[in-house]
N, C-alpha and C. Protein backbone atom coordinates (compact mmCIF):
# COMPACT_ATOMS: atom_id res chain seq x y z
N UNK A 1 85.29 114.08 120.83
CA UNK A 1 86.27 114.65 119.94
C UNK A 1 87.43 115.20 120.77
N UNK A 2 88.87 114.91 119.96
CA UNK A 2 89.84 115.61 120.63
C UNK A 2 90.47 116.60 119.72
N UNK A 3 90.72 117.63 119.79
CA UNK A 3 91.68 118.98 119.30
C UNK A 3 91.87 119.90 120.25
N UNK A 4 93.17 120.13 119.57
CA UNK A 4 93.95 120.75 120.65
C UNK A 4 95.54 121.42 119.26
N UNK A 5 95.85 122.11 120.00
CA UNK A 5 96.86 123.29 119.37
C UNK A 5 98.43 122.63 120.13
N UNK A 6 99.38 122.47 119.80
CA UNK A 6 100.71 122.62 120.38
C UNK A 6 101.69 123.51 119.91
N UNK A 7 101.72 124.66 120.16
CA UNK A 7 102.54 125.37 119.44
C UNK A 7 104.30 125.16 119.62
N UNK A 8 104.76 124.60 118.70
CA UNK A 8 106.45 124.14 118.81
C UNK A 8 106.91 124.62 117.60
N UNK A 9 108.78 124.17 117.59
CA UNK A 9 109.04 124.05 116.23
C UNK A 9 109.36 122.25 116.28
N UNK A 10 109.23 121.95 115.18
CA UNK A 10 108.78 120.47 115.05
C UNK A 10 109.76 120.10 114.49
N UNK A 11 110.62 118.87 114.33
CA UNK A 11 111.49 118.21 114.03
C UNK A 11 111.30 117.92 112.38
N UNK A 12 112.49 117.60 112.01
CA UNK A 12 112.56 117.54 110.64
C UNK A 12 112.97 115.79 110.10
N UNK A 13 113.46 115.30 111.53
CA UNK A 13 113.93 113.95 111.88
C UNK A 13 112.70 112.95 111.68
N UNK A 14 112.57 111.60 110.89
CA UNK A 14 111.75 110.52 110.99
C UNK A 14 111.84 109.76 111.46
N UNK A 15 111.11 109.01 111.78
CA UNK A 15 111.32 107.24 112.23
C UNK A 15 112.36 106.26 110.98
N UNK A 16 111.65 106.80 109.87
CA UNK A 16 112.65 106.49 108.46
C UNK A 16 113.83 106.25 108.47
N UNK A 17 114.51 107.49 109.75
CA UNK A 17 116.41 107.25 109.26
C UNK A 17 116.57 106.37 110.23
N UNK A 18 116.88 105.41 109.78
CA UNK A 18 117.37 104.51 110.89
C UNK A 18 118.73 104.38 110.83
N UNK A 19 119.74 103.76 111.52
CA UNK A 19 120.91 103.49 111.46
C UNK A 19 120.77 102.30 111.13
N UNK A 20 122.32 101.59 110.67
CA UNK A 20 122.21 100.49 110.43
C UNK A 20 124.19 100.06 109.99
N UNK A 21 124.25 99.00 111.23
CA UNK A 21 125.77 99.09 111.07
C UNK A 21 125.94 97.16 110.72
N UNK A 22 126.59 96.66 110.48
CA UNK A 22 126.89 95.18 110.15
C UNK A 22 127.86 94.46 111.73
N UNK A 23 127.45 93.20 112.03
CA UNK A 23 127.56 92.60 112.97
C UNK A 23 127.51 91.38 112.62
N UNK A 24 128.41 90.18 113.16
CA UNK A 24 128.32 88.88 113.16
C UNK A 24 127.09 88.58 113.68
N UNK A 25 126.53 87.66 113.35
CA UNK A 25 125.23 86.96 113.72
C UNK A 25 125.62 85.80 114.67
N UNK A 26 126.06 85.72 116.09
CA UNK A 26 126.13 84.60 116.46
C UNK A 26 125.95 83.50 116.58
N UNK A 27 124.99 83.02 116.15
CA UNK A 27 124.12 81.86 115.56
C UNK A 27 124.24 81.28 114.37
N UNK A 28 124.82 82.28 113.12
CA UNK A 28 124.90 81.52 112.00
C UNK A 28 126.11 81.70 111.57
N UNK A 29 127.16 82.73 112.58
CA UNK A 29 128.81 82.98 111.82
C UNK A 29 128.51 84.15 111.18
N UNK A 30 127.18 84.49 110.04
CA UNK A 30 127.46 85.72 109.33
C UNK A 30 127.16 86.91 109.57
N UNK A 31 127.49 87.79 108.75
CA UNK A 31 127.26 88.91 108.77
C UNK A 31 125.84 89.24 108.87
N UNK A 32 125.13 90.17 109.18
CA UNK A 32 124.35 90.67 109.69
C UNK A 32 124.00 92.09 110.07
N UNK A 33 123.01 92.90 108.77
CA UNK A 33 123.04 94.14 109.00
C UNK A 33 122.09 94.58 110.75
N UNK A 34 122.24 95.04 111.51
CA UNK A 34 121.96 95.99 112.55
C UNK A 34 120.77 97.06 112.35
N UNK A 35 120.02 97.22 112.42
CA UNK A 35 118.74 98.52 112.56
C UNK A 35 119.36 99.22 113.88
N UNK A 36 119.38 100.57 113.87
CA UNK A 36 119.28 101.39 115.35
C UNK A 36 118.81 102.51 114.75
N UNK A 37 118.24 103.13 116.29
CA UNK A 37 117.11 104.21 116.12
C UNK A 37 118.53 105.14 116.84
N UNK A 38 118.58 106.22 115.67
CA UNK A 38 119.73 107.62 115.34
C UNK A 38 119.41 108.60 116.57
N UNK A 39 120.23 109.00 117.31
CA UNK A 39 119.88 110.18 118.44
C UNK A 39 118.60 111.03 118.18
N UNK A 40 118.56 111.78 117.34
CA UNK A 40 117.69 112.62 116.32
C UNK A 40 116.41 111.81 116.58
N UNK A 41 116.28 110.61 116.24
CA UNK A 41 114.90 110.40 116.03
C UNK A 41 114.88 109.60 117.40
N UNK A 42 115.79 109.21 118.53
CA UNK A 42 115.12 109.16 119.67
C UNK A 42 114.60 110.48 120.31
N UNK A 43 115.58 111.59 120.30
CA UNK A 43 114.61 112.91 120.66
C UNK A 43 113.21 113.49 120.22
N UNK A 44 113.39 112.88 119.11
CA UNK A 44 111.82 113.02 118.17
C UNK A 44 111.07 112.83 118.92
N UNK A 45 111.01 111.66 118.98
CA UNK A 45 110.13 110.83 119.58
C UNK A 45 110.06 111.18 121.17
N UNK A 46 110.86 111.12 121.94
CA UNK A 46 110.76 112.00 123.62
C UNK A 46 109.79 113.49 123.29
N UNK A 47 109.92 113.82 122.27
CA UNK A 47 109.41 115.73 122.21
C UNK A 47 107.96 115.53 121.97
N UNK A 48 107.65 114.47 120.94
CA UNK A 48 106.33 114.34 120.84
C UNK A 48 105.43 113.60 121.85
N UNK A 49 106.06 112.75 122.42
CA UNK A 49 105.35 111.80 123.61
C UNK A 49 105.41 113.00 124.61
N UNK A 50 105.96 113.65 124.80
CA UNK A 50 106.06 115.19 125.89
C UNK A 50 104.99 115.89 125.58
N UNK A 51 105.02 116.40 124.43
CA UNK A 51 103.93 117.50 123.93
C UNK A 51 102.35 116.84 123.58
N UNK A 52 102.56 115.44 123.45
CA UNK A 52 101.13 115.16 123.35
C UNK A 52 100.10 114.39 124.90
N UNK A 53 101.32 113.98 125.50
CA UNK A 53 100.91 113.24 127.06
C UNK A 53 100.08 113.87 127.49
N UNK A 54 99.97 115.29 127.59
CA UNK A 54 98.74 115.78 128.61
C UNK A 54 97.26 116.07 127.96
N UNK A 55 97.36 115.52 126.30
CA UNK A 55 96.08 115.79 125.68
C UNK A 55 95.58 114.05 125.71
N UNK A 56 96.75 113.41 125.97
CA UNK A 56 95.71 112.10 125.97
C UNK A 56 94.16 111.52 126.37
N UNK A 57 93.50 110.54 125.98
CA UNK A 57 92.58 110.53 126.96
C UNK A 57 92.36 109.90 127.83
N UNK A 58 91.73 109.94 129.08
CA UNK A 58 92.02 108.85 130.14
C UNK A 58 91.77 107.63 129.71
N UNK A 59 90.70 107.13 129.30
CA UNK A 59 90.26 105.74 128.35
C UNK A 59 90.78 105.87 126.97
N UNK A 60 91.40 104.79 126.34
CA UNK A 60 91.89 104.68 124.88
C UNK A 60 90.63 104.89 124.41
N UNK A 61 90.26 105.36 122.75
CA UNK A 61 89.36 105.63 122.33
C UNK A 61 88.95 103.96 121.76
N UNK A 62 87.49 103.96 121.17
CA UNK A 62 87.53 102.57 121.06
C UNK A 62 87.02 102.52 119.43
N UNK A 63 87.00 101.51 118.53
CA UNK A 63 86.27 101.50 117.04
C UNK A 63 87.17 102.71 116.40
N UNK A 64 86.00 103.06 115.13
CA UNK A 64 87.22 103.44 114.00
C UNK A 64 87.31 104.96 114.39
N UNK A 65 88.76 105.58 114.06
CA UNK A 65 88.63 107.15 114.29
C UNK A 65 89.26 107.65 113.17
N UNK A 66 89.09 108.92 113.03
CA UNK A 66 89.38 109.90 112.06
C UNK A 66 90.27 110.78 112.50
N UNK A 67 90.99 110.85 112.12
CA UNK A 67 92.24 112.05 112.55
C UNK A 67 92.58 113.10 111.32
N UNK A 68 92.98 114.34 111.92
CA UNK A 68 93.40 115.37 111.44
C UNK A 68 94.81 116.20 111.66
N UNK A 69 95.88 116.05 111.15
CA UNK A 69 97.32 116.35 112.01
C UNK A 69 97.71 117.91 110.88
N UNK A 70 97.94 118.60 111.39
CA UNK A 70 98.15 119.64 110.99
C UNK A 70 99.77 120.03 111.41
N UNK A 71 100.63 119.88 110.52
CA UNK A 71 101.98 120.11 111.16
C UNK A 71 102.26 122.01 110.36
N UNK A 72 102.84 122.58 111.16
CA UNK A 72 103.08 123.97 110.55
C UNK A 72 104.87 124.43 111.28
N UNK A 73 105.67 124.38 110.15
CA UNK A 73 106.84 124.59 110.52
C UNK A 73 106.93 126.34 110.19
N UNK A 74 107.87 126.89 110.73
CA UNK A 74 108.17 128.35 110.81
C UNK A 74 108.84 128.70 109.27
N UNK A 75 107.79 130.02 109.16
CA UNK A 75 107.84 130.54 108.01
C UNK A 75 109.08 130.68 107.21
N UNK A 76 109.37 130.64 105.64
CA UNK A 76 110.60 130.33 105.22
C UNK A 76 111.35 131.90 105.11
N UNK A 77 112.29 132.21 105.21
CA UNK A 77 113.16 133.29 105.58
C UNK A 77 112.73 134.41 104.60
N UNK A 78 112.74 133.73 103.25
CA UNK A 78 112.36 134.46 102.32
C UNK A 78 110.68 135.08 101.70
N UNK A 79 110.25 134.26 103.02
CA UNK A 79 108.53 135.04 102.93
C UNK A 79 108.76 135.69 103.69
N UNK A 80 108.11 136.88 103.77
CA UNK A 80 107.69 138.11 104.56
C UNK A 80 106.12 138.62 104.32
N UNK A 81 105.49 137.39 103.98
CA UNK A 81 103.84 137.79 103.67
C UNK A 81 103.41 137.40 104.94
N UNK A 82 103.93 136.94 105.81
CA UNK A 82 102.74 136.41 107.39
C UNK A 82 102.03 135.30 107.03
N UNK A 83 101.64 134.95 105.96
CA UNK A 83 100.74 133.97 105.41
C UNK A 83 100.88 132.57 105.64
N UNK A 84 100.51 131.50 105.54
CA UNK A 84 100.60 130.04 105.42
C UNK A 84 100.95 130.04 104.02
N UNK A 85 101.67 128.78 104.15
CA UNK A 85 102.30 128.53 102.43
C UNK A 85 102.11 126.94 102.80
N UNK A 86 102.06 126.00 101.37
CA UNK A 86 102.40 124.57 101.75
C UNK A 86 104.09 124.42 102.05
N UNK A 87 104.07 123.25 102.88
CA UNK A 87 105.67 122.92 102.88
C UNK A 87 105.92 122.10 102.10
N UNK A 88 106.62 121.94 100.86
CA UNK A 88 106.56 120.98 99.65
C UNK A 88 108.23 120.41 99.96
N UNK A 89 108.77 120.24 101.07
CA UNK A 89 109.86 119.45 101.30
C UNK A 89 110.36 118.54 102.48
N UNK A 90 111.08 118.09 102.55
CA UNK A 90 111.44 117.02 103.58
C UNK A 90 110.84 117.59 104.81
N UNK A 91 110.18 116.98 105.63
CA UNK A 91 109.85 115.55 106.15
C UNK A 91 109.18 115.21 105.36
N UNK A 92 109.01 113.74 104.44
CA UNK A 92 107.12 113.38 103.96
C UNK A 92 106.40 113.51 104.66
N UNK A 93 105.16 113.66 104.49
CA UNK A 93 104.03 113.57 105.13
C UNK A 93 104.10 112.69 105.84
N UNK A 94 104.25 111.08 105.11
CA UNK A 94 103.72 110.03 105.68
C UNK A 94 105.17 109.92 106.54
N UNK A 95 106.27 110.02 106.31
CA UNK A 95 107.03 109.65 108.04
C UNK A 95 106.92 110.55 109.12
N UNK A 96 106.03 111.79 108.26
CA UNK A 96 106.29 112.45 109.59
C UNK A 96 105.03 112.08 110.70
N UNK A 97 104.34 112.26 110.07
CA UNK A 97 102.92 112.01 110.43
C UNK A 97 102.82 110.56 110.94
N UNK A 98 103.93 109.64 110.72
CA UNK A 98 103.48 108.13 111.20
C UNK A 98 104.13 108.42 112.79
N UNK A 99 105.44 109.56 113.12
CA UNK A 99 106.05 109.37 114.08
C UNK A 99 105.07 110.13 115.29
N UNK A 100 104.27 110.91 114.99
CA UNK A 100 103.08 111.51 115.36
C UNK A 100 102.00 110.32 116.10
N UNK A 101 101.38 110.07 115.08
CA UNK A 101 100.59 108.60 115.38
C UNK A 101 101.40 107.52 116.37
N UNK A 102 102.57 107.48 116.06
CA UNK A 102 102.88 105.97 116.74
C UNK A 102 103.29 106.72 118.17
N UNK A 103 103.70 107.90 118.17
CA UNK A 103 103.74 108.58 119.49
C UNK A 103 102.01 108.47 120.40
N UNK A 104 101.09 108.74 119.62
CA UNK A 104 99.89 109.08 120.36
C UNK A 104 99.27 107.46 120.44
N UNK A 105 99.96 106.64 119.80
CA UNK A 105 99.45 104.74 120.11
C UNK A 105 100.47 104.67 121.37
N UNK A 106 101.72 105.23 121.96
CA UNK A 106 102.35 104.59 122.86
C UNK A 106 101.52 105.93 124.32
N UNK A 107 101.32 106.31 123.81
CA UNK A 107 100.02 107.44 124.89
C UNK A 107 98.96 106.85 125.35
N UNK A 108 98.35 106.63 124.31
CA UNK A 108 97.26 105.23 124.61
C UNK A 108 96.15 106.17 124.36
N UNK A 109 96.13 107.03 122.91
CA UNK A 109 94.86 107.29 122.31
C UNK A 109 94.01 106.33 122.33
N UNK A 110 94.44 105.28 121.53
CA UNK A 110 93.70 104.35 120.90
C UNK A 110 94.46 102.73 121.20
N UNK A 111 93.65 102.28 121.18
CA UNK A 111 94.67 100.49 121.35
C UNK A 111 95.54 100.36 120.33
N UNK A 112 94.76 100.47 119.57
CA UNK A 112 95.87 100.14 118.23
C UNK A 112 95.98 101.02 116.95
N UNK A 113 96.87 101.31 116.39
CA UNK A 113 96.68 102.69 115.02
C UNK A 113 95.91 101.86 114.05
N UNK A 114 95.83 101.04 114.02
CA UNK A 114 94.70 100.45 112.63
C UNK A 114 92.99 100.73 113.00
N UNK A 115 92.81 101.50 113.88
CA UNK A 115 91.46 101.85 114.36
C UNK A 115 91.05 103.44 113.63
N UNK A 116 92.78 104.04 113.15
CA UNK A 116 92.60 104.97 112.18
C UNK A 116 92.45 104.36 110.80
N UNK A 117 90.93 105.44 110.43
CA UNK A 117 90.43 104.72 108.84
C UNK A 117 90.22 105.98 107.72
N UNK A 118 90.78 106.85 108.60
CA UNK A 118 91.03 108.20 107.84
C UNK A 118 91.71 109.23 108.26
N UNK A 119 92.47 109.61 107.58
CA UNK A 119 93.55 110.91 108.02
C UNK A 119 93.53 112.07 106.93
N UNK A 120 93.95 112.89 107.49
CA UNK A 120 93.65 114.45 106.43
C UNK A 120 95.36 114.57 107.01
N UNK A 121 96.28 115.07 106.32
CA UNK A 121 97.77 115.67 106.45
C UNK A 121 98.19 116.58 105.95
N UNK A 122 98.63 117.52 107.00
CA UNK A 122 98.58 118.83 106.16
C UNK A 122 100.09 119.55 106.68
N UNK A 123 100.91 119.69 105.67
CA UNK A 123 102.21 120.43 106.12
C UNK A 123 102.36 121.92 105.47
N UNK A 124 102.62 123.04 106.37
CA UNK A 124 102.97 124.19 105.68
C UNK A 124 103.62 124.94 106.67
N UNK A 125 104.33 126.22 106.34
CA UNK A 125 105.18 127.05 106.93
C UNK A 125 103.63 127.87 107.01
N UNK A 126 104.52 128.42 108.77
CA UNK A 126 103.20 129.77 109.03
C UNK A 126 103.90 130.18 110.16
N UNK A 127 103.17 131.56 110.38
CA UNK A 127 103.50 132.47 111.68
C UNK A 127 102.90 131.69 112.76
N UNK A 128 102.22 130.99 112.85
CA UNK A 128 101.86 130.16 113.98
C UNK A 128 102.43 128.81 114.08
N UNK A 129 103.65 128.73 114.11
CA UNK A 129 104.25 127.57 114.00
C UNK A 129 103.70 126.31 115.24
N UNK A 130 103.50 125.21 114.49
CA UNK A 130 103.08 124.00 115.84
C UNK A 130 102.10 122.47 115.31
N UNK A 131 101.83 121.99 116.55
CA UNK A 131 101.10 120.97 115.78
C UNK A 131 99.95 120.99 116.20
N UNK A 132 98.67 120.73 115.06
CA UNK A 132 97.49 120.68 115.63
C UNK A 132 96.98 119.81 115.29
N UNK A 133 96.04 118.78 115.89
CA UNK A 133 95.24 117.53 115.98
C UNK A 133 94.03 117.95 116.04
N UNK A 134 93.05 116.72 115.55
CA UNK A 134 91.94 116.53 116.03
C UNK A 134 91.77 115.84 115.76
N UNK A 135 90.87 114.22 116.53
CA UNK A 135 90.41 113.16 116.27
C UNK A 135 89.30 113.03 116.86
N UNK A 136 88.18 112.48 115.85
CA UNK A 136 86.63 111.89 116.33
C UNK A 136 86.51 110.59 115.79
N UNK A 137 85.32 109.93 116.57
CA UNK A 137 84.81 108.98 115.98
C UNK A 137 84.65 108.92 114.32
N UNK A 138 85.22 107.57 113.62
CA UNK A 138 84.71 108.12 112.77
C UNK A 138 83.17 107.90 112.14
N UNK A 139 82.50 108.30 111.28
CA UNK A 139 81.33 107.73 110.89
C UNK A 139 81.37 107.64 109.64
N UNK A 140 80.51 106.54 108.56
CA UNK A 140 80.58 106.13 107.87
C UNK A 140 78.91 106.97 106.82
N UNK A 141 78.41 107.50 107.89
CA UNK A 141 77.34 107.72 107.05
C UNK A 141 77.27 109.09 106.29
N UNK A 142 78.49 109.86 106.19
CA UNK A 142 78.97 111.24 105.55
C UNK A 142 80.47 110.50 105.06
N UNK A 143 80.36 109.43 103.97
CA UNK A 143 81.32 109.45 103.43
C UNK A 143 82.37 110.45 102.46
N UNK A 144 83.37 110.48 102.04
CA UNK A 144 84.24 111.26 101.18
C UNK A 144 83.45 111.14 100.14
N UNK A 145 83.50 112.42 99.15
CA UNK A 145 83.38 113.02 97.75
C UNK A 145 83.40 111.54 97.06
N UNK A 146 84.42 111.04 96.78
CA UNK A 146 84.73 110.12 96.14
C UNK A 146 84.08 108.39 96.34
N UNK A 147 83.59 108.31 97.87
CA UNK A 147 82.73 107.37 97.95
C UNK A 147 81.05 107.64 97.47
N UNK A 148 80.68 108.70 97.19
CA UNK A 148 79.17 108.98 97.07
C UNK A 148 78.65 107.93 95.78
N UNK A 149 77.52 107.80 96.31
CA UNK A 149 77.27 106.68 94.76
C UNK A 149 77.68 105.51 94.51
N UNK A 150 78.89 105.23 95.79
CA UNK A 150 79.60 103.63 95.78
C UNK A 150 78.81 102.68 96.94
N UNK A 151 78.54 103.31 97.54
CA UNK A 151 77.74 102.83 98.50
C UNK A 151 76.12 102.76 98.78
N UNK A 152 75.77 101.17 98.79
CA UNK A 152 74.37 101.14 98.76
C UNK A 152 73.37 101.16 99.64
């Protein structure tokens, strides 16, 4: 098993925004929209490959794993309870959490992200602002709530 704590403030930037400017296609004469990756989300991406490099593991993990990403951005101005709250706004979950993952596939958690077969995602403001992980093997024989009884 891996967990581990990073305490940061975490980007609000996705893999999602991409740029995208129009260019002749040399080959066919036409136009041709452009993809580029926006300053913002190349720093993203440098901050997380930074903050997660030294939790890697020396061997990629191998078969299916389970992950747990816990993102916690700094409390909103207008709480003054100390408490955790959910974060119910931009980043989604899923871009934020994919730029996470595809950071810890170019680390070399794992060979490949399709070896994740379950994820838990959890975003909220807190006094402990940062990111926290944990990934294990996963196992199949303590399935989810929702598989009980589906399986024979």
């Amino acid at each position: 098993m891996i967990k581990f704590f990073v305490p940061c403030t975490l980007p609000s930037t996705t893999a999602q925004q991409k740029g995208v400017s129009i260019a002749v296609n040399h080959r066919t004469g036409r136009l041709s929209p452009m993809f580029y990756k926006k300053k913002k989300v190349a720093e993203a991406e440098r901050m997380f490959d930074s903050m997660l490099a030294s939790h890697a593991p020396q061997i990629p993990l191998y078969g299916p794993v389970e992950i747990t990403i816990c993102m916690v951005w700094p409390p909103l101005k207008k709480d003054k309870s100390g408490k955790f709250s959910f974060k119910s706004t931009k980043p989604d979950f899923d871009n934020a959490s994919k730029a996470i993952i595809d950071s810890m596939t170019r680390l070399g958690y794992w060979g490949d992200d399709a070896q994740i077969v379950r994820s838990t995602i959890t975003k909220l403001h807190g006094p402990k602002h940062g990111l926290y992980i944990e990934i294990e093997s996963a196992k199949i024989d303590s399935p989810d709530y929702f598989l009980k009884g589906m399986l024979v």
